[in-house]
Protein backbone atom coordinates (compact mmCIF):
# COMPACT_ATOMS: atom_id res chain seq x y z
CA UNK A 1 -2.56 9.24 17.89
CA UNK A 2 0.28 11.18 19.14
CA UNK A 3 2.25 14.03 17.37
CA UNK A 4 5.47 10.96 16.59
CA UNK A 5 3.50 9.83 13.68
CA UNK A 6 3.66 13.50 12.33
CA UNK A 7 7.61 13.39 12.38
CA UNK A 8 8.26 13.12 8.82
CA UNK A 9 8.89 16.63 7.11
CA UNK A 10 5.58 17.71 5.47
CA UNK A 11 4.11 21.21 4.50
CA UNK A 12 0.46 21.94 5.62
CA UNK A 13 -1.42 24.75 3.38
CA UNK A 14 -4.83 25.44 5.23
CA UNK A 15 -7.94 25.95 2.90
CA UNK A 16 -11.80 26.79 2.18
CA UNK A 17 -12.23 24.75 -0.83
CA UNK A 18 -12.23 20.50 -1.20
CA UNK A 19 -11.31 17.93 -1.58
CA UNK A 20 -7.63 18.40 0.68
CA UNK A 21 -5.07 17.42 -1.77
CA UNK A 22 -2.55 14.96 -0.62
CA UNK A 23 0.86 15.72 -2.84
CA UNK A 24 3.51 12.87 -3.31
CA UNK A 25 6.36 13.69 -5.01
CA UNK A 26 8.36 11.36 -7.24
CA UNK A 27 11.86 10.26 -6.49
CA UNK A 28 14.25 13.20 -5.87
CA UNK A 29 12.32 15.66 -4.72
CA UNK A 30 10.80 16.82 -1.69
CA UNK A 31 7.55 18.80 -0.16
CA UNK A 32 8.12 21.26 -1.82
CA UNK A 33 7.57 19.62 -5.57
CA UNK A 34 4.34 19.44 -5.89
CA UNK A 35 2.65 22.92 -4.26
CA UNK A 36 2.70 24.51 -7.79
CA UNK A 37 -0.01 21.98 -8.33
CA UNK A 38 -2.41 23.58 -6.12
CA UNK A 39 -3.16 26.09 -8.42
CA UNK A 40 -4.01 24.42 -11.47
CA UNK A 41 -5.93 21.93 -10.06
CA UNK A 42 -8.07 22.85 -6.97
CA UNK A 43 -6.40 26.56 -6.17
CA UNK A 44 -8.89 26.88 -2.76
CA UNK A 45 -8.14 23.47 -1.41
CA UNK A 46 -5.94 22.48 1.67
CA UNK A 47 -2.54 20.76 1.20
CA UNK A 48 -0.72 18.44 2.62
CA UNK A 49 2.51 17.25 0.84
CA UNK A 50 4.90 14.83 3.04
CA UNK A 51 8.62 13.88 1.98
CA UNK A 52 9.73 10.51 1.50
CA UNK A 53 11.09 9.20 4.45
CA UNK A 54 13.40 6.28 2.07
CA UNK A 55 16.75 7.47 0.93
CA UNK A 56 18.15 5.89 -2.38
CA UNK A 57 21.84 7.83 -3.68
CA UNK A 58 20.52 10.90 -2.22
CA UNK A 59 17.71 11.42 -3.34
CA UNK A 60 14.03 10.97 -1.23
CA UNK A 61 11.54 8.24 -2.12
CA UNK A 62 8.74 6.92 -0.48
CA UNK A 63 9.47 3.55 -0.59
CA UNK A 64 12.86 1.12 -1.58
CA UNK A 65 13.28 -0.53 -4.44
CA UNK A 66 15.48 -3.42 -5.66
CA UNK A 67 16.71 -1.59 -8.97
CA UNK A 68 14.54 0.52 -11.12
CA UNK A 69 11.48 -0.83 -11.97
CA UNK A 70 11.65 -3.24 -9.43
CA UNK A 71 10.07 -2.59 -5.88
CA UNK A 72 10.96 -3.93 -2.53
CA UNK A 73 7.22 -4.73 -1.70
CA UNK A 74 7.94 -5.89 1.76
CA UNK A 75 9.33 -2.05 2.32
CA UNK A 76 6.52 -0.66 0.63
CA UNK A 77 3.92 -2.48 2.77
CA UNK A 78 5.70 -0.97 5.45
CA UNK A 79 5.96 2.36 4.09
CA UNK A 80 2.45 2.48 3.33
CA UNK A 81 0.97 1.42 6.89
CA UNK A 82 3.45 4.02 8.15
CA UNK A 83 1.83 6.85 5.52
CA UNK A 84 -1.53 5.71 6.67
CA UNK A 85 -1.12 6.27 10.35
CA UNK A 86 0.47 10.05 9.52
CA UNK A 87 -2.55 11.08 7.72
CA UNK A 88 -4.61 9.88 10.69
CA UNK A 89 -2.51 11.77 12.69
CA UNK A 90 -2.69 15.08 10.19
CA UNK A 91 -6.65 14.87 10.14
CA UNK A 92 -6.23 14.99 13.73
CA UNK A 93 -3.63 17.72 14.46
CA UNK A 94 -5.41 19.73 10.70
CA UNK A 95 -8.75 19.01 11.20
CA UNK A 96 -9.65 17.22 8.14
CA UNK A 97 -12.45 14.55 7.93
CA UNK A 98 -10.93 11.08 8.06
CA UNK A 99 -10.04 9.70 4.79
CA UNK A 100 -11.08 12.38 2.42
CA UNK A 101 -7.54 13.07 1.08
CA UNK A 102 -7.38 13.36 -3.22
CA UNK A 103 -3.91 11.62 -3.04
CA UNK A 104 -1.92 13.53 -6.18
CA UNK A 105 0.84 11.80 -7.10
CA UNK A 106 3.82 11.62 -9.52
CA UNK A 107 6.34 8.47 -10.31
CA UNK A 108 7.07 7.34 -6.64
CA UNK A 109 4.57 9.17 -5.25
CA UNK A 110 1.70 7.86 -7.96
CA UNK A 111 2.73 4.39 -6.45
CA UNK A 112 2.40 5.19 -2.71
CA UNK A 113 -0.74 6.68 -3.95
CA UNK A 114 -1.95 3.09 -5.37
CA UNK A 115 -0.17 1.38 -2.56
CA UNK A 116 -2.50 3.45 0.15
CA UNK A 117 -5.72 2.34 -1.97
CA UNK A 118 -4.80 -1.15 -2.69
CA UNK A 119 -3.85 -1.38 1.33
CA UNK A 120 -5.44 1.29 3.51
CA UNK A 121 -8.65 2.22 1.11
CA UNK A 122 -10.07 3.90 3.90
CA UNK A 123 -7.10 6.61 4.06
CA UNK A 124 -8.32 8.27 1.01
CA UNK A 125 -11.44 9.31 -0.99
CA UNK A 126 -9.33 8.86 -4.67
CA UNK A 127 -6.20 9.48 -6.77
CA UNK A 128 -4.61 11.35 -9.53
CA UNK A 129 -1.69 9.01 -10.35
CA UNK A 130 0.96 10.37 -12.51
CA UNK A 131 3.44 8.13 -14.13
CA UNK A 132 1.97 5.39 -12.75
CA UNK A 133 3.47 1.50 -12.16
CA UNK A 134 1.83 -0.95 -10.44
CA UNK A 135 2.16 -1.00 -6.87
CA UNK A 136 2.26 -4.97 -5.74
CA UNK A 137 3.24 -7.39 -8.57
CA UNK A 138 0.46 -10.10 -6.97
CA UNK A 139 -2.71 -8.93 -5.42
CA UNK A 140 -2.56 -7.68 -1.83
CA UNK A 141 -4.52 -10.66 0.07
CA UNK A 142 -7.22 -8.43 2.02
CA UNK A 143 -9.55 -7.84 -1.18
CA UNK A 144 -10.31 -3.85 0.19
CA UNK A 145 -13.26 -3.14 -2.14
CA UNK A 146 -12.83 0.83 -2.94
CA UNK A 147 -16.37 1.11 -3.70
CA UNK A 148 -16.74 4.02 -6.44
CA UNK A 149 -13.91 6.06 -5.50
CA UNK A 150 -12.61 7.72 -8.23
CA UNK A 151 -9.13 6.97 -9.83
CA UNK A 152 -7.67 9.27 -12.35
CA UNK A 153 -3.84 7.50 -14.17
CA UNK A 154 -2.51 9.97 -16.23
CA UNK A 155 0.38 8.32 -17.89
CA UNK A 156 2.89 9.05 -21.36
CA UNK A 157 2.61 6.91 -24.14
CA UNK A 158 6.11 6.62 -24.29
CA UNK A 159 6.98 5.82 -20.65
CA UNK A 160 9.80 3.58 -20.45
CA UNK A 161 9.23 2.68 -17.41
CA UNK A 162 4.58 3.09 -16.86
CA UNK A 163 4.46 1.24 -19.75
CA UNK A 164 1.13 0.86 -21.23
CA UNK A 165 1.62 -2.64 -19.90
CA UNK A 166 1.34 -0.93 -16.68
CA UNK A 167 -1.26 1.33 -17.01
CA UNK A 168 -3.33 -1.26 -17.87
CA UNK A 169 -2.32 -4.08 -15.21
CA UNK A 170 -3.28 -0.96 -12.39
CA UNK A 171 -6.02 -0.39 -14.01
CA UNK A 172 -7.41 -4.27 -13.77
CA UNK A 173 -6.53 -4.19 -10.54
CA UNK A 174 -8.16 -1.29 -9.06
CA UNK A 175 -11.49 -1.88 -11.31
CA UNK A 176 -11.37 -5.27 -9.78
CA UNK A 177 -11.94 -3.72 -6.48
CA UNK A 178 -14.84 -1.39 -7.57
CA UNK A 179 -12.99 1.61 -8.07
CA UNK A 180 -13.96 3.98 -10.91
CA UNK A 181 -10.95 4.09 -13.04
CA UNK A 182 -10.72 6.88 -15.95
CA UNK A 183 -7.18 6.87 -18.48
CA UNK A 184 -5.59 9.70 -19.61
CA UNK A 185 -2.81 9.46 -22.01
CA UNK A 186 -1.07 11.80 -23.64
CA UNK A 187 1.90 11.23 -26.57
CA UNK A 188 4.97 11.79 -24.32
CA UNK A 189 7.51 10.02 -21.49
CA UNK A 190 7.67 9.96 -17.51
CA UNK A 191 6.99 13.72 -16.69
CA UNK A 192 4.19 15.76 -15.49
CA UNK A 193 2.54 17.38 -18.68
CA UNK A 194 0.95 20.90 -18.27
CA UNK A 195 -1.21 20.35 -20.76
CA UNK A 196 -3.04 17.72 -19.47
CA UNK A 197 -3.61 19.88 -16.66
CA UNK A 198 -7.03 21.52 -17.02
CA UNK A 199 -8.57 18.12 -17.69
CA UNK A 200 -7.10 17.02 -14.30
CA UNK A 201 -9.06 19.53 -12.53
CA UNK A 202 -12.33 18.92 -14.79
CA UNK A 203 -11.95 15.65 -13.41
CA UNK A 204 -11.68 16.92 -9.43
CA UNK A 205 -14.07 18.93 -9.83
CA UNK A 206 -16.85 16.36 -11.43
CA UNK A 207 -15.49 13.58 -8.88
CA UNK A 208 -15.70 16.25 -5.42
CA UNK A 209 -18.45 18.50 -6.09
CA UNK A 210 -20.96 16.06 -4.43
């Protein structure tokens, strides 16, 4: 794999602890969003957090969409086979064992999170999805079974936009693929919510401390 496929702006924290955190922000931000996480949830672990490489009024996504709420899924197949082959590249250049990335992601980023397991299973050993929609409106056609790995959605009761509705459509169709799927909801919109924090890392830390 050469170093092209590491092109995209990305910050790599080194660390002794596991499971290497993968951090996708949601639209807007950047690399940079997400590093506070680190030290709530796995403080030890190593961290890589990539920017969107999609540009939409300004702002970075991950993927394109047609209007909000409504994903270009032909772009976001393509976005996701391009995430896939940087984190092959980043275990290479990081040294990190292939495919044993805890993808933590918010909004855009929770979506490329489900994209990569729904698509490249293999890139990652589980997800905390944040504000999460579902990825691809009709099942991808290569039925990936994901075979245990652990799937945390943390989503707002009062998400306009990962609607219960949603929540519950990802959920069916990452259980239908043999992924262990736990909910956690919380009585608020499309945000990050601190205190739902230290049950996030419970959760890490009973899903990696095999």
């Amino acid at each position: 794999m050469s170093d092209d496929a590491l092109q995209r702006p990305h910050i790599w924290e080194p660390g002794s602890g596991s499971p290497p955190l993968l951090l996708l922000h949601g639209t807007g931000g950047d690399e940079h969003d997400l590093l506070v996480l680190r030290e709530h949830l796995a403080p030890d672990a190593p961290v890589l957090s990539p920017r969107g490489t999609v540009t939409e009024h300004g702002m970075a996504r991950f993927f394109r969409r047609v209007r909000e709420g409504v994903f270009d899924e032909d772009d976001l197949r393509h976005q996701t086979d391009e995430l896939a082959a940087f984190l092959t590249a980043a275990e290479q250049k990081y040294g990190v064992a292939a495919g044993s990335w805890l993808a933590v992601g918010f909004s855009n980023g929770a979506n490329m999170a489900s994209a990569l397991l729904l698509r490249h299973p293999e890139s990652l050993a589980g997800a905390v999805l944040l504000a999460a929609m579902v990825p691809f409106q009709d099942d991808e056609p290569q039925d990936q079974a994901l075979a245990g790995k652990p799937v945390l959605i943390v989503n707002g009761n009062r998400d306009p936009m990962a609607t219960p509705e949603q929540t519950s459509r990802l959920t069916e169709q990452l259980r239908r693929r043999d992924a262990e799927v736990e909910l956690l909801s919380f009585d608020g919109g499309h945000t990050i919510h601190g205190d739902q924090l230290p049950a996030i890392k419970e959760f890490i830390e009973t899903h990696t401390s095999h």
